[in-house]
N, C-alpha and C. Protein backbone atom coordinates (compact mmCIF):
# COMPACT_ATOMS: atom_id res chain seq x y z
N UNK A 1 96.61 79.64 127.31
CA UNK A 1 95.21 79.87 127.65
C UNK A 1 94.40 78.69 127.16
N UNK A 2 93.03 78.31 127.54
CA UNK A 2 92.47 77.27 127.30
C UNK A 2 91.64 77.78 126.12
N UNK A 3 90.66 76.67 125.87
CA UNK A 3 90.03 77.19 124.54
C UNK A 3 89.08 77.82 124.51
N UNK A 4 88.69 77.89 125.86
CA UNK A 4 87.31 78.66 126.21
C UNK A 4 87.67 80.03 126.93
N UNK A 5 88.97 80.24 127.03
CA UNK A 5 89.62 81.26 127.28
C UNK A 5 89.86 82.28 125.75
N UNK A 6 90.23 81.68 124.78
CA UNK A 6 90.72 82.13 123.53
C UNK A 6 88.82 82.71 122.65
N UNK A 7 88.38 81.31 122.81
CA UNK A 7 86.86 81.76 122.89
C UNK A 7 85.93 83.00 123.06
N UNK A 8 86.37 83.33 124.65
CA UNK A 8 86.26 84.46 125.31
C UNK A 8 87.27 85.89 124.75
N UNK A 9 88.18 85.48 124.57
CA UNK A 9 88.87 87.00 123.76
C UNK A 9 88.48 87.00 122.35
N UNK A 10 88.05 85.83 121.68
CA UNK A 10 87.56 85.87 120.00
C UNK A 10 86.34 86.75 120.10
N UNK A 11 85.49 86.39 121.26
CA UNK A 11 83.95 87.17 121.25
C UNK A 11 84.46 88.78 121.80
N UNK A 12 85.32 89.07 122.70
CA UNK A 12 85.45 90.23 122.47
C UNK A 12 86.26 90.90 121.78
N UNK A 13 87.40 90.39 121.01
CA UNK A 13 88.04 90.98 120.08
C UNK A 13 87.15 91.16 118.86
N UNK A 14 86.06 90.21 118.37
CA UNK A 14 85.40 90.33 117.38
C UNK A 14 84.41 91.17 117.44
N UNK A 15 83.69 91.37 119.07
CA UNK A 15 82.52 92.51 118.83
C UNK A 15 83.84 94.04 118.76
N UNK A 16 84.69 93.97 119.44
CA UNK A 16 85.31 95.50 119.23
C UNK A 16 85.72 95.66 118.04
N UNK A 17 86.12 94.78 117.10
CA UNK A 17 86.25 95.21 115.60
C UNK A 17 85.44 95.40 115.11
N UNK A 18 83.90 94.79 114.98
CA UNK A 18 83.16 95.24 114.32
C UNK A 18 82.65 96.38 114.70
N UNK A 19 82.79 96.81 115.87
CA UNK A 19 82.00 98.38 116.47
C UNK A 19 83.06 98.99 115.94
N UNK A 20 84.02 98.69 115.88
CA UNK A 20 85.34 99.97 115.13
C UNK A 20 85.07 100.00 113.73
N UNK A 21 84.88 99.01 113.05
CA UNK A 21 84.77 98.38 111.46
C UNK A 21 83.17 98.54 111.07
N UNK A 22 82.33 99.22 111.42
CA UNK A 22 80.83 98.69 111.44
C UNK A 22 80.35 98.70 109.72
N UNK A 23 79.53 98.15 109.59
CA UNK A 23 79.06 98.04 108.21
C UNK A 23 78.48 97.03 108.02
N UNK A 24 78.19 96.73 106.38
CA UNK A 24 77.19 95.70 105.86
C UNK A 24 77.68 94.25 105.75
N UNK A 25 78.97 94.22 106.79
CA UNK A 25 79.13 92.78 105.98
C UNK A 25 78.74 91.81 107.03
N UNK A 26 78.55 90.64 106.15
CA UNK A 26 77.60 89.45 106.70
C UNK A 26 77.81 88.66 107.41
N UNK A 27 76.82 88.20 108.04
CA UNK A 27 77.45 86.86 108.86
C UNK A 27 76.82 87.51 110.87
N UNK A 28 76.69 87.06 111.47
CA UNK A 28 75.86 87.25 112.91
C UNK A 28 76.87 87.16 113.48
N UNK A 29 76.29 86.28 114.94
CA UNK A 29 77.56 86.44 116.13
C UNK A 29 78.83 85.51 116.06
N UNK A 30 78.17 84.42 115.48
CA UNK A 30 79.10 83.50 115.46
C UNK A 30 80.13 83.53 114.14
N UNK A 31 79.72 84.17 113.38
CA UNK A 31 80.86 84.47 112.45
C UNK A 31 81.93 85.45 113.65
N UNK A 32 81.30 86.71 113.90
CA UNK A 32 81.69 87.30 114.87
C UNK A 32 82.75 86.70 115.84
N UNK A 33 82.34 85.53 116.64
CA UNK A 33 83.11 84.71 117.15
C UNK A 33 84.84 84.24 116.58
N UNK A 34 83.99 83.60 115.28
CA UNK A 34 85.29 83.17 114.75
C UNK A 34 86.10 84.34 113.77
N UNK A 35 85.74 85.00 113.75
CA UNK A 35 86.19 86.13 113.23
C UNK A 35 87.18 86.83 114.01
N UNK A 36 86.54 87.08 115.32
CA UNK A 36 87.82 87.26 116.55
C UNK A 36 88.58 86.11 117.23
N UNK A 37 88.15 85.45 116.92
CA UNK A 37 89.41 83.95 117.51
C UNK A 37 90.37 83.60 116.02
N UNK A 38 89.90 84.03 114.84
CA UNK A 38 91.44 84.04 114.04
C UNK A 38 91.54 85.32 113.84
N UNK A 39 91.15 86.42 114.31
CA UNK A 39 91.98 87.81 114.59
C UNK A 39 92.71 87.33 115.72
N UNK A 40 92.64 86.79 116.84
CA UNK A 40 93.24 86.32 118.29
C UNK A 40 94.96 85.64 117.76
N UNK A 41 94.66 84.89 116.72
CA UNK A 41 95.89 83.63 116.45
C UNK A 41 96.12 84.70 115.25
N UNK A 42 95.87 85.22 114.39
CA UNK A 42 96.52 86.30 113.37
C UNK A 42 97.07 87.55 114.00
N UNK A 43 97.00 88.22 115.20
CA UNK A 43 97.13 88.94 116.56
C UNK A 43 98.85 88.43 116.55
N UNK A 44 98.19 87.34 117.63
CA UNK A 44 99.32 86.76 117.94
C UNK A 44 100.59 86.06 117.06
N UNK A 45 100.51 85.59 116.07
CA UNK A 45 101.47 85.68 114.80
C UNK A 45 102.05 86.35 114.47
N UNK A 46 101.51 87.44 114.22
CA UNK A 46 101.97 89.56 113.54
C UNK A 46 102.66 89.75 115.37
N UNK A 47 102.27 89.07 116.36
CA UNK A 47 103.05 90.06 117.58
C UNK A 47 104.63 89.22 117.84
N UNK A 48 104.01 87.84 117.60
CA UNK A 48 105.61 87.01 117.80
C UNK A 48 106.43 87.38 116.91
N UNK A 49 106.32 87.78 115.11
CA UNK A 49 106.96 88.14 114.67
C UNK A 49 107.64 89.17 114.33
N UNK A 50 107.33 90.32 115.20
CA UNK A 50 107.83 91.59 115.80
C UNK A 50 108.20 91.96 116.91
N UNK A 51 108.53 90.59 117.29
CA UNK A 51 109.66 90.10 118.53
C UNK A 51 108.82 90.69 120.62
N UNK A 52 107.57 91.48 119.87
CA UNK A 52 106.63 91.47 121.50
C UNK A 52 106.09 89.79 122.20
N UNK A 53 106.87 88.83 121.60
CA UNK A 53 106.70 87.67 122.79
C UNK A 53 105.76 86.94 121.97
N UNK A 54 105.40 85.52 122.88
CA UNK A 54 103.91 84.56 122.80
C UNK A 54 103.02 85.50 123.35
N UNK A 55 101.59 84.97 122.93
CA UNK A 55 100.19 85.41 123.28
C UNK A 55 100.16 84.28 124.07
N UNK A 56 100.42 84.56 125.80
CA UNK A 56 99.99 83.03 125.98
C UNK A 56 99.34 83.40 127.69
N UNK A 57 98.68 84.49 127.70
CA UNK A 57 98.13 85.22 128.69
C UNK A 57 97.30 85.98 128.15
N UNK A 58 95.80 86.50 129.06
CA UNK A 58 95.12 87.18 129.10
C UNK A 58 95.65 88.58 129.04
N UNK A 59 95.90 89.77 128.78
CA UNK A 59 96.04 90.97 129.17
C UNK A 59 95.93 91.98 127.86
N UNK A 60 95.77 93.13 128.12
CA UNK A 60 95.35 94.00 127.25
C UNK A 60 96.40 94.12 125.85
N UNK A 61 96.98 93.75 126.27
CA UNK A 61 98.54 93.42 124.87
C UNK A 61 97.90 92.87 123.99
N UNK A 62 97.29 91.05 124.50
CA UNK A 62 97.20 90.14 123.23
C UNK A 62 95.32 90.75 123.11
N UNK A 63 94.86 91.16 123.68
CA UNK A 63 93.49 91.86 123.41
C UNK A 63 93.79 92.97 122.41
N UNK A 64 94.32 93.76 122.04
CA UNK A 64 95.12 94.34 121.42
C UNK A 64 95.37 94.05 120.04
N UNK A 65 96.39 92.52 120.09
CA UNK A 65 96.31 92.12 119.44
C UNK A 65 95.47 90.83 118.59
N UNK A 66 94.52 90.99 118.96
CA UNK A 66 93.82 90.06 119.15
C UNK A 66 92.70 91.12 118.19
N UNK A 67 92.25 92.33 118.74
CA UNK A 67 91.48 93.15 117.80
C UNK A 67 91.91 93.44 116.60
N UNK A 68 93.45 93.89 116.23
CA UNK A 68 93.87 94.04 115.06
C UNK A 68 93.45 92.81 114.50
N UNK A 69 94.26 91.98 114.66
CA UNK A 69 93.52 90.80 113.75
C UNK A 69 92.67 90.72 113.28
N UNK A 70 91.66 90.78 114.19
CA UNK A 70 89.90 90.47 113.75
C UNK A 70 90.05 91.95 112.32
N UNK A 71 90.20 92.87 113.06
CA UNK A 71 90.34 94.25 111.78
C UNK A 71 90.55 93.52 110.69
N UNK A 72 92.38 92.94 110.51
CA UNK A 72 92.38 92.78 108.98
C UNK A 72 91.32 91.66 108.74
N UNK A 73 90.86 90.59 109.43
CA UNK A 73 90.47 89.85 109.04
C UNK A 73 88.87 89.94 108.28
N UNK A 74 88.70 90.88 109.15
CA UNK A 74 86.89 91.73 108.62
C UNK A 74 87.03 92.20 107.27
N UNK A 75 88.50 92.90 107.34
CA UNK A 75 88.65 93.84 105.66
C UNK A 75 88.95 92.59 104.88
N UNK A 76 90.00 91.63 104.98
CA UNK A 76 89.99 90.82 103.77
C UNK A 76 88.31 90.24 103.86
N UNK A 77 87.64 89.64 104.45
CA UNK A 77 86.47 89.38 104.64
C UNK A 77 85.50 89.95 103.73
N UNK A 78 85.31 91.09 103.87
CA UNK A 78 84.49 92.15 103.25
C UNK A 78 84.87 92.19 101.84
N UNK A 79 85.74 92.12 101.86
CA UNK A 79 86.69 92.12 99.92
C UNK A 79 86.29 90.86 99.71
N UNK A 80 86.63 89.91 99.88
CA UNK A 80 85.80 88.68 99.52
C UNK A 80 84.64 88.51 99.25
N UNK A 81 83.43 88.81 100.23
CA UNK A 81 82.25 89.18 99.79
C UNK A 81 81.43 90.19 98.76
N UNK A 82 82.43 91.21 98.49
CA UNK A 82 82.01 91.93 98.14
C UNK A 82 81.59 91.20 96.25
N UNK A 83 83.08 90.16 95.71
CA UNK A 83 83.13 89.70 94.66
C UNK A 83 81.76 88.57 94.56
C-alpha cells in the first residue's frame, strides 16, 4: 500500500480506537493519526507473527488489525502519561 494509503487506515484505525478506548488522554487528531498508523505497522507485526500473512492490502483483516494496534498503543500511551 502507498503511504497515503497507510495514512488513510492510521486515521481510521485511530478514530475507531479511540471511540472504543474513549477517555482523557491527550493529544488531537494528529496524534490520532499517528497513533493509528503505528497501531497499522504494530497490527501488522502481531498478524505476520501469528502466521495470518503480510498487511499488504486494504481489507477488513489488516483494518482489524490495524485497530488493535492503535488499542494497545492508546493503553501503553495513557500509562505513560499518566506518570
Amino acid at each position: 500500500m502507498g503511504i497515503l494509503s497507510w495514512i488513510v487506515l492510521g486515521l481510521l484505525a485511530g478514530l475507531i480506537a479511540k471511540a472504543i478506548r474513549p477517555g482523557a488522554d491527550p493529544g488531537g487528531w494528529i496524534v490520532t493519526i499517528l497513533i493509528g498508523i503505528g497501531g497499522g505497522i504494530l497490527g501488522g507485526w502481531i498478524g505476520s507473527l501469528l502466521g495470518w500473512g503480510t498487511v499488504d492490502e486494504f481489507s477488513l483483516r489488516t483494518l482489524l488489525l490495524a485497530i488493535g494496534g492503535a488499542l494497545i498503543i492508546l493503553w501503553i500511551y495513557a500509562l505513560m502519561k499518566k506518570k
